[in-house]
N, C-alpha and C. Protein backbone atom coordinates (compact mmCIF):
# COMPACT_ATOMS: atom_id res chain seq x y z
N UNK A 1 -18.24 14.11 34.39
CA UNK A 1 -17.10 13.52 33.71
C UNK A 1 -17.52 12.28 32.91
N UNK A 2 -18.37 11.36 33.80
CA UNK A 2 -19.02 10.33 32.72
C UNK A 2 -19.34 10.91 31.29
N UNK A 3 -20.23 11.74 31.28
CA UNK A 3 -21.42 12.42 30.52
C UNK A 3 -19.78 12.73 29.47
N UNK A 4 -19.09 13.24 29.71
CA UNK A 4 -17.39 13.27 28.42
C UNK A 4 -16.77 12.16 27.63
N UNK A 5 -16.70 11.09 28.84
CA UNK A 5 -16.27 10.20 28.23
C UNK A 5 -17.29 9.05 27.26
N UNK A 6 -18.48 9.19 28.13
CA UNK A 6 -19.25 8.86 27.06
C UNK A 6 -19.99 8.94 25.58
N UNK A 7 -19.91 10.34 25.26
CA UNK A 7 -19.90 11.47 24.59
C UNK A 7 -18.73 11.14 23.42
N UNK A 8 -17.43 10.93 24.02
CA UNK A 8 -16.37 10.62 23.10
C UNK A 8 -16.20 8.90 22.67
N UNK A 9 -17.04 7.89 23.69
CA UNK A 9 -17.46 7.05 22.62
C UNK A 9 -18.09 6.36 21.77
N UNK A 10 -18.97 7.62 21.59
CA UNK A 10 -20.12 7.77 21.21
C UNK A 10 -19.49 8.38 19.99
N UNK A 11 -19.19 9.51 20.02
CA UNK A 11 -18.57 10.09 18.52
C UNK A 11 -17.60 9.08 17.85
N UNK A 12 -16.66 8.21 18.40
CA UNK A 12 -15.46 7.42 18.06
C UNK A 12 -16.66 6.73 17.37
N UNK A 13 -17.46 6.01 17.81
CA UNK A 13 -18.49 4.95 17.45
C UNK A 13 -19.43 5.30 15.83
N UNK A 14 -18.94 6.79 16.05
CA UNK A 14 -20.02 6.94 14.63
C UNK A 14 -18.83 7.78 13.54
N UNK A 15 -17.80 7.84 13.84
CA UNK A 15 -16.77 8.02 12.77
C UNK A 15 -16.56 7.06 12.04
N UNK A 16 -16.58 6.59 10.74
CA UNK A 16 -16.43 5.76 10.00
C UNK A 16 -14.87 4.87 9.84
N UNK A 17 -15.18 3.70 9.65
CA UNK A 17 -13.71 3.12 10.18
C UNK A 17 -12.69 3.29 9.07
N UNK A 18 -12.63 3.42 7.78
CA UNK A 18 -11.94 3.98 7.03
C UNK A 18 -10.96 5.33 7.77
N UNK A 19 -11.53 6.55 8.23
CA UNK A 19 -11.02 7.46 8.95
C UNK A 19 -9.64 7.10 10.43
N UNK A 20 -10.40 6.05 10.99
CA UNK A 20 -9.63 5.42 11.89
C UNK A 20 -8.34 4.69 11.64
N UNK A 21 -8.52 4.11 10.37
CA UNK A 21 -7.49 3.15 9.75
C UNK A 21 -5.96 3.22 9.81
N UNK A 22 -5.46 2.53 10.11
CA UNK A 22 -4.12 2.73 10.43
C UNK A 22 -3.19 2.74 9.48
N UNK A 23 -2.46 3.21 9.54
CA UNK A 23 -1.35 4.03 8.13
C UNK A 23 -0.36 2.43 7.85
N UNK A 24 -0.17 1.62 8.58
CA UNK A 24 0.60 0.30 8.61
C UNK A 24 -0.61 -0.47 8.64
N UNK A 25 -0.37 -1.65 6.96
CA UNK A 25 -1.13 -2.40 7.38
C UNK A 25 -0.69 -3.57 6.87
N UNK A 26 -1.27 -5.32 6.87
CA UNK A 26 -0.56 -6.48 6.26
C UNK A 26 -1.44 -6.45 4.66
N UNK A 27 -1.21 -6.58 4.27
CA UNK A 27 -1.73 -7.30 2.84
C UNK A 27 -1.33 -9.06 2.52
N UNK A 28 -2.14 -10.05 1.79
CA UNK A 28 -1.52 -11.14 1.50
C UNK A 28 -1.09 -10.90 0.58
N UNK A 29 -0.46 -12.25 -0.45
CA UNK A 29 -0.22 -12.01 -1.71
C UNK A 29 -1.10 -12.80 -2.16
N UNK A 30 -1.53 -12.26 -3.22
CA UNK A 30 -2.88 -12.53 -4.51
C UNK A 30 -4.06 -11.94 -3.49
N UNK A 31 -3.99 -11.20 -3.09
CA UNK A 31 -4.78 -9.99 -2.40
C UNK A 31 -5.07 -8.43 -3.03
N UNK A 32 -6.06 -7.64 -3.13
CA UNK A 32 -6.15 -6.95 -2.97
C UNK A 32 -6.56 -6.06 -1.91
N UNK A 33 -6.40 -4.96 -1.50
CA UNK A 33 -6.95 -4.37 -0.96
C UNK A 33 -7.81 -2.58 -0.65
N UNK A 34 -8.60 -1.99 -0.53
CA UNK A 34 -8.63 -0.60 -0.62
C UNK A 34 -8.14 -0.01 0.56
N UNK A 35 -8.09 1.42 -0.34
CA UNK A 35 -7.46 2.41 0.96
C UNK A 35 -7.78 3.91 0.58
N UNK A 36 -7.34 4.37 1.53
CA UNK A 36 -8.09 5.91 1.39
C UNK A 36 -6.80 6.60 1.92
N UNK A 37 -6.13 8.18 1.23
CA UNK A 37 -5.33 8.39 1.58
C UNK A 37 -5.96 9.85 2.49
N UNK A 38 -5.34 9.92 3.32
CA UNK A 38 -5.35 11.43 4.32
C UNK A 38 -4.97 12.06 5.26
N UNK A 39 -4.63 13.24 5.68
CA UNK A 39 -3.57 13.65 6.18
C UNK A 39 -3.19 13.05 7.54
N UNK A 40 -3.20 12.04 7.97
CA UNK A 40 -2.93 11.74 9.35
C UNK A 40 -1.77 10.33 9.04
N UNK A 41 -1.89 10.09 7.45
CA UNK A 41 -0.40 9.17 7.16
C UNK A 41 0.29 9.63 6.26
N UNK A 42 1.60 10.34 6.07
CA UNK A 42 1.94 10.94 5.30
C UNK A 42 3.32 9.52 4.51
N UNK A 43 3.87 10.26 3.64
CA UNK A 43 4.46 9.58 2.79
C UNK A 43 6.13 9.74 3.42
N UNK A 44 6.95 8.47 3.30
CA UNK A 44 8.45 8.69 3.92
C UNK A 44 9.25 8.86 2.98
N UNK A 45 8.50 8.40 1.54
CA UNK A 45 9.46 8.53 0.24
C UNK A 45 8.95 9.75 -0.47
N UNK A 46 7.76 10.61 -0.18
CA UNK A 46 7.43 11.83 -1.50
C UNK A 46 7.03 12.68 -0.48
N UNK A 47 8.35 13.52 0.53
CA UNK A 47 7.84 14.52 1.28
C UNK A 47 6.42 15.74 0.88
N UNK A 48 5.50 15.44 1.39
CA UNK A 48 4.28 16.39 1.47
C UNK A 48 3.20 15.38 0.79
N UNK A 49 3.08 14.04 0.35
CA UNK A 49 2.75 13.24 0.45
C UNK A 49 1.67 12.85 1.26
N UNK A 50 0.91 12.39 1.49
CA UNK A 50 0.08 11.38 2.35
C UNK A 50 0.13 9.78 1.99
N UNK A 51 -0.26 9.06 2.45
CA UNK A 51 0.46 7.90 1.93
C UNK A 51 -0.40 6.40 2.84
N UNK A 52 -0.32 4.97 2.38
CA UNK A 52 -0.77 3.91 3.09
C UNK A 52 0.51 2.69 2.98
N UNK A 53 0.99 2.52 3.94
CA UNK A 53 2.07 1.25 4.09
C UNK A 53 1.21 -0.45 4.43
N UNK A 54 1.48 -0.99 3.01
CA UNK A 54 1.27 -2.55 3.12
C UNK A 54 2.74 -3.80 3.26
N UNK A 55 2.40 -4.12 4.17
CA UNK A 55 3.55 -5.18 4.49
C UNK A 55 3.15 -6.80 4.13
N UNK A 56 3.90 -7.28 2.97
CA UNK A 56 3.82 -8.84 3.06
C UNK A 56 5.18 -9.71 3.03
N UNK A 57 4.84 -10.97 3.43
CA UNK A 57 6.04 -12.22 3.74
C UNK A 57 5.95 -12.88 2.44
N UNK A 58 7.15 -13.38 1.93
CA UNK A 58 6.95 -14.37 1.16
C UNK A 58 8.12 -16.02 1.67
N UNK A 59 7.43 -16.51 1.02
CA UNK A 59 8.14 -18.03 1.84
C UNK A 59 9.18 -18.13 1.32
N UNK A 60 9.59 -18.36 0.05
CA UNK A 60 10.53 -18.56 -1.57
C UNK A 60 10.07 -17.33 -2.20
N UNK A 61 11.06 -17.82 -3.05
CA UNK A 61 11.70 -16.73 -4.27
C UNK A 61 10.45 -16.79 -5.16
N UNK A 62 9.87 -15.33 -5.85
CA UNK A 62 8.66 -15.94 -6.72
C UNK A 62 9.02 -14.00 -7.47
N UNK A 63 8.29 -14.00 -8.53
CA UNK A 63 7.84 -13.08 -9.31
C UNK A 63 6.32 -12.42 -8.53
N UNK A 64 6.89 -11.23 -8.34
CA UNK A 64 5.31 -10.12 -8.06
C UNK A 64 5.21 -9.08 -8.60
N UNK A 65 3.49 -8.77 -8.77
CA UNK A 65 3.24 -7.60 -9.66
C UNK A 65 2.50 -6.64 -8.25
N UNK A 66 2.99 -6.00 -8.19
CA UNK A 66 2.39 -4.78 -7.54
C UNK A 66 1.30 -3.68 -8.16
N UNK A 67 0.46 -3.65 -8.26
CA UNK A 67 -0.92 -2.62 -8.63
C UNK A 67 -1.14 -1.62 -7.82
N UNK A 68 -1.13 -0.30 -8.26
CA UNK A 68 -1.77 0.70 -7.14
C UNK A 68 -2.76 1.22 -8.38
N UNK A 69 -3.90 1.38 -8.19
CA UNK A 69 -4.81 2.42 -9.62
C UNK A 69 -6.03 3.19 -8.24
N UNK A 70 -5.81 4.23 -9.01
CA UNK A 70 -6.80 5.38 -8.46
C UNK A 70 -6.89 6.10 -9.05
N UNK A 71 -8.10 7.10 -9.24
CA UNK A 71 -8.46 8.30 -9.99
C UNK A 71 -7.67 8.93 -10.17
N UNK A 72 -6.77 9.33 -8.72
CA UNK A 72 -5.84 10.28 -8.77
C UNK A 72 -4.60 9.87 -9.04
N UNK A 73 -3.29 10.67 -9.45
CA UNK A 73 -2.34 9.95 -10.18
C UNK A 73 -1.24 9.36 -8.62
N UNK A 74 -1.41 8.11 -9.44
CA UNK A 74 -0.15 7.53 -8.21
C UNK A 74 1.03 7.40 -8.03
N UNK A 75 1.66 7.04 -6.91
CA UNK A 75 3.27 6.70 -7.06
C UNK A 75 3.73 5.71 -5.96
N UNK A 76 4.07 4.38 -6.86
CA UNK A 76 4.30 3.54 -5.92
C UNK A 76 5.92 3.34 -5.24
N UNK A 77 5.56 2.79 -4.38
CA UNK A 77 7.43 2.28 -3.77
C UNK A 77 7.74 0.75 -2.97
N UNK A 78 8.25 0.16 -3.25
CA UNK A 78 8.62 -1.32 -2.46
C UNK A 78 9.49 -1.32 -1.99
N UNK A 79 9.62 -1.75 -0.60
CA UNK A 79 10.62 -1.07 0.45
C UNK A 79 10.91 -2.48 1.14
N UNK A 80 12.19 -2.53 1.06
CA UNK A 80 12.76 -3.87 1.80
C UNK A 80 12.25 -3.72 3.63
N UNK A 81 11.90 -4.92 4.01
CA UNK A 81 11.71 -5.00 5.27
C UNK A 81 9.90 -4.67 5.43
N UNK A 82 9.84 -5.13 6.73
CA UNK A 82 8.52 -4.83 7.37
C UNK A 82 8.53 -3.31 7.74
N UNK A 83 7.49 -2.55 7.77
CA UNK A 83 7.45 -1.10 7.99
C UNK A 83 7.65 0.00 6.89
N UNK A 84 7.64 1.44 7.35
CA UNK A 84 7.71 2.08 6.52
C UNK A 84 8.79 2.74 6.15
N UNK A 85 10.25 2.23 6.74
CA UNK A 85 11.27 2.65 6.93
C UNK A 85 12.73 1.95 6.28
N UNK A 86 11.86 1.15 5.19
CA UNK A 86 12.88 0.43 4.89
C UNK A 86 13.48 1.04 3.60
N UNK A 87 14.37 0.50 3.09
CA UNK A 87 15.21 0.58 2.02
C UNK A 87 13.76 0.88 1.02
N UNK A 88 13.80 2.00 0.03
CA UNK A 88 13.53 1.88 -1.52
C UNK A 88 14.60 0.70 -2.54
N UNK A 89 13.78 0.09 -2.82
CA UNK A 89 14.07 -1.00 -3.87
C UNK A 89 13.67 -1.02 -5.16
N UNK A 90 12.49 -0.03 -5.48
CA UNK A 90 12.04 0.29 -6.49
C UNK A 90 10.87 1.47 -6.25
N UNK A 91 10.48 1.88 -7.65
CA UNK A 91 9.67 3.31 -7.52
C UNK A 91 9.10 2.80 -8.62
N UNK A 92 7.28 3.70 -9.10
CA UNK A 92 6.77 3.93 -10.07
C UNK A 92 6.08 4.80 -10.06
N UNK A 93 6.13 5.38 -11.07
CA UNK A 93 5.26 6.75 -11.19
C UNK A 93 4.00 5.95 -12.10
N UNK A 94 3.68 5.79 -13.42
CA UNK A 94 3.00 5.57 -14.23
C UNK A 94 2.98 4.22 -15.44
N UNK A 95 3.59 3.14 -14.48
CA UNK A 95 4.21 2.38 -15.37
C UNK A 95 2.29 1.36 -15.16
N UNK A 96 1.46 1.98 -14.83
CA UNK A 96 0.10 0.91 -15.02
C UNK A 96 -0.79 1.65 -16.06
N UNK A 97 -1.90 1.63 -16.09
CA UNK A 97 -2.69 2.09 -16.77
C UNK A 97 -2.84 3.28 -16.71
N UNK A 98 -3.22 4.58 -17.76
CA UNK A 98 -2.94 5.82 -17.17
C UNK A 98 -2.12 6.26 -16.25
N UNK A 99 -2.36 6.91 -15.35
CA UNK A 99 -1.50 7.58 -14.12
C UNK A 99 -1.53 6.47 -12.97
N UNK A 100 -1.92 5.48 -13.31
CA UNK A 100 -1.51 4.55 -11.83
C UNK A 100 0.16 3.61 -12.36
N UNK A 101 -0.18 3.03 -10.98
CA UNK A 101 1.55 2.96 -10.94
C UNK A 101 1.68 0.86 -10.68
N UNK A 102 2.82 0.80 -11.62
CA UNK A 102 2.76 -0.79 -11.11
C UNK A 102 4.25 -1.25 -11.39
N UNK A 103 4.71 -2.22 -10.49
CA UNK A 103 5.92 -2.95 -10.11
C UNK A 103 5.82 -4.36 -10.49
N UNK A 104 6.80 -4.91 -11.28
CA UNK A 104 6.86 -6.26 -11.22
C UNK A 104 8.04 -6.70 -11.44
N UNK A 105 8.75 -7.45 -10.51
CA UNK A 105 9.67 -7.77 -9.56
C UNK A 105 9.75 -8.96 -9.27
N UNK A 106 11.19 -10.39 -9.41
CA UNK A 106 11.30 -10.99 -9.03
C UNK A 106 11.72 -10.68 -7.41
N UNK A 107 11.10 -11.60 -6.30
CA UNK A 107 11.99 -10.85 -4.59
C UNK A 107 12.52 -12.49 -4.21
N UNK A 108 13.17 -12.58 -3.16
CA UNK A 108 13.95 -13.25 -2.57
C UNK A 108 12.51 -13.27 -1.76
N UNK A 109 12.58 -14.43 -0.76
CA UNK A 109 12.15 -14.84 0.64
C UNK A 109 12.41 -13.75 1.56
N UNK A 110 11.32 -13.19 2.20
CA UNK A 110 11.55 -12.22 3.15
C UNK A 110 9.92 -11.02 2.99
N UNK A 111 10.32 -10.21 4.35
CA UNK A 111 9.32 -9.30 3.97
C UNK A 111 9.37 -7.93 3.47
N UNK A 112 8.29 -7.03 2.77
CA UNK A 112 8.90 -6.28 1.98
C UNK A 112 7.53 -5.44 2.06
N UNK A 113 7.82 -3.85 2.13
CA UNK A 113 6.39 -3.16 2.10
C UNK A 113 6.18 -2.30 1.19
N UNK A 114 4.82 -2.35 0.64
CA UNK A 114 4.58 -1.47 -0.09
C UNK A 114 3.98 0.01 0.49
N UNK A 115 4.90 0.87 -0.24
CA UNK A 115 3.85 2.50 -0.12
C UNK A 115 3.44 2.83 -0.98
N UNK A 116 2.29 2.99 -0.96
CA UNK A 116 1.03 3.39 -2.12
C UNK A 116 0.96 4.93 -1.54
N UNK A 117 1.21 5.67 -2.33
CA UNK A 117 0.86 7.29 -2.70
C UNK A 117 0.78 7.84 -3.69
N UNK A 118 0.61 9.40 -3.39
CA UNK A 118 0.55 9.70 -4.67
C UNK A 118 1.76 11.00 -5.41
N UNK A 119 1.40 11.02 -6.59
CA UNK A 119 2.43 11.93 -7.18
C UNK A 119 2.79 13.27 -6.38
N UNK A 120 0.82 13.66 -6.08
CA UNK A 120 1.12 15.15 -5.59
C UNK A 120 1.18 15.45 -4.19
N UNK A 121 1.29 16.32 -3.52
CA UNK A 121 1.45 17.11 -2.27
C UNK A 121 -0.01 16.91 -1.65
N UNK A 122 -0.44 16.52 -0.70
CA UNK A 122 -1.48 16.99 -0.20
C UNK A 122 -2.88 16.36 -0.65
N UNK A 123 -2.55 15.20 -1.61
CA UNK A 123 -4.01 14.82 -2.10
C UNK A 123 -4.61 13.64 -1.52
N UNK A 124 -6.02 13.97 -1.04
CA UNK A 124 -6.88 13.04 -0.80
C UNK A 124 -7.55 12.25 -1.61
N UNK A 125 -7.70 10.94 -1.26
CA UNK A 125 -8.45 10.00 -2.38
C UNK A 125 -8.51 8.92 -2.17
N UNK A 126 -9.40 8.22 -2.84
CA UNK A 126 -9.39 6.22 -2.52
C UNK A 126 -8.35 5.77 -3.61
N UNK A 127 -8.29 4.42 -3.38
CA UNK A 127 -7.18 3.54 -3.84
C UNK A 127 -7.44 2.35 -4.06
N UNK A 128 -7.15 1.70 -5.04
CA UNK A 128 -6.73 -0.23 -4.40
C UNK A 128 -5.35 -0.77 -4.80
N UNK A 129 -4.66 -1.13 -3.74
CA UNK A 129 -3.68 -1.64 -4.22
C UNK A 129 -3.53 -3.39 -3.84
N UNK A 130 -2.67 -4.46 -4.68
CA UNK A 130 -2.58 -5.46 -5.00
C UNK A 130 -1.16 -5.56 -5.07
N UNK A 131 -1.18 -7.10 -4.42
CA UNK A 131 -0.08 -7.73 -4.72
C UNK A 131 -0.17 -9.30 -5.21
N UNK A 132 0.22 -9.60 -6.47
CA UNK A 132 -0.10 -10.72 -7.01
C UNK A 132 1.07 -11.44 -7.24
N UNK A 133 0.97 -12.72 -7.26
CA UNK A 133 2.30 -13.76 -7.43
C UNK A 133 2.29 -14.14 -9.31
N UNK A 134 3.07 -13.71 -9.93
CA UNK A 134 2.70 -13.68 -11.24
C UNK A 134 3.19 -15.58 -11.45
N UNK A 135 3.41 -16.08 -12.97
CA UNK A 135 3.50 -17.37 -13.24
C UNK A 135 4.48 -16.88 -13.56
N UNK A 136 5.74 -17.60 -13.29
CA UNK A 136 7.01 -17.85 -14.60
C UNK A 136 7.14 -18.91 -15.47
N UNK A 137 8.29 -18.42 -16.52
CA UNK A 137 7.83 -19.63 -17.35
C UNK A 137 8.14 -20.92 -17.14
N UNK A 138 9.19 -20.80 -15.90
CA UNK A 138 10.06 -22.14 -15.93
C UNK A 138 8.98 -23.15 -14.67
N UNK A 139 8.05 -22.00 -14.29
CA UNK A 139 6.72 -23.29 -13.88
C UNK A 139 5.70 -23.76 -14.97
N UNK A 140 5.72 -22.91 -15.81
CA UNK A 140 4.49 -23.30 -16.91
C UNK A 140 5.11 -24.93 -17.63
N UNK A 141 6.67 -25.05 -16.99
CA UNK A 141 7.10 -26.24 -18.10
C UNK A 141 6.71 -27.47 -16.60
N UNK A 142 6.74 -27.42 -15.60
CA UNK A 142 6.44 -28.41 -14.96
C UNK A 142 4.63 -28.62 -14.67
N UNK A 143 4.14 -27.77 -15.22
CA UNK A 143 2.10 -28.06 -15.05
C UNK A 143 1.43 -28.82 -15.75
């Protein structure tokens, strides 16, 4: 029985941690981060989907740009609340460069998550998605 359990963490140990990665994760803001999509997190907003949930806080009210770009074509969503279960607040299919997808959004104080997926059913692939605090103008007059 040793000789099993050791065996299994031994294999856990040489699976790459990308594979392991958990479908909920935090992001900061003015962060990026990568991700890899595959079938063990699926999508709550594009049934047949696979999908990665980023959750961030903000203190005050500010302007954010949301980035998802990947090879493959994306589709983003910003979802009120922590988790993957919150309210849709907004969607993008292609509003970034080519087929990636981007949001920019004044939010209130509070937390709010992003789902980064993609357009189609079933597709595997890497990612980076970002969340940046953009400038407004009515700070550019006090700098």
């Amino acid at each position: 029985m040793k000789k099993i359990y050791a065996s299994l963490l031994l294999l856990l140990a040489l699976i790459p941690g990308h594979l392991l990665a958990a479908c909920e994760n935090t992001i900061e803001v003015n962060e990026s981060e990568p991700g890899t999509w595959e079938a063990s997190c699926t999508s709550e907003n594009n049934p047949g989907a696979y999908a990665k949930y980023y959750t961030f806080t903000l203190a005050n009210s500010r302007e954010i740009t949301i980035d998802l770009a990947s090879s493959k074509d994306t589709l983003l969503f910003l979802l009120s609340g922590a988790g993957k279960t919150g309210t849709v607040i907004e969607e993008d299919d292609d509003g970034g460069s080519g087929s990636n997808s981007k949001i920019t959004r004044t939010l209130a104080a509070g937390s709010y998550t992003v789902e980064a997926t993609t357009y189609g059913d079933s597709v595997t692939g890497t990612f980076n998605v970002s969340v940046i605090s953009t400038t407004t103008p009515s700070e550019d007059c006090f700098n």
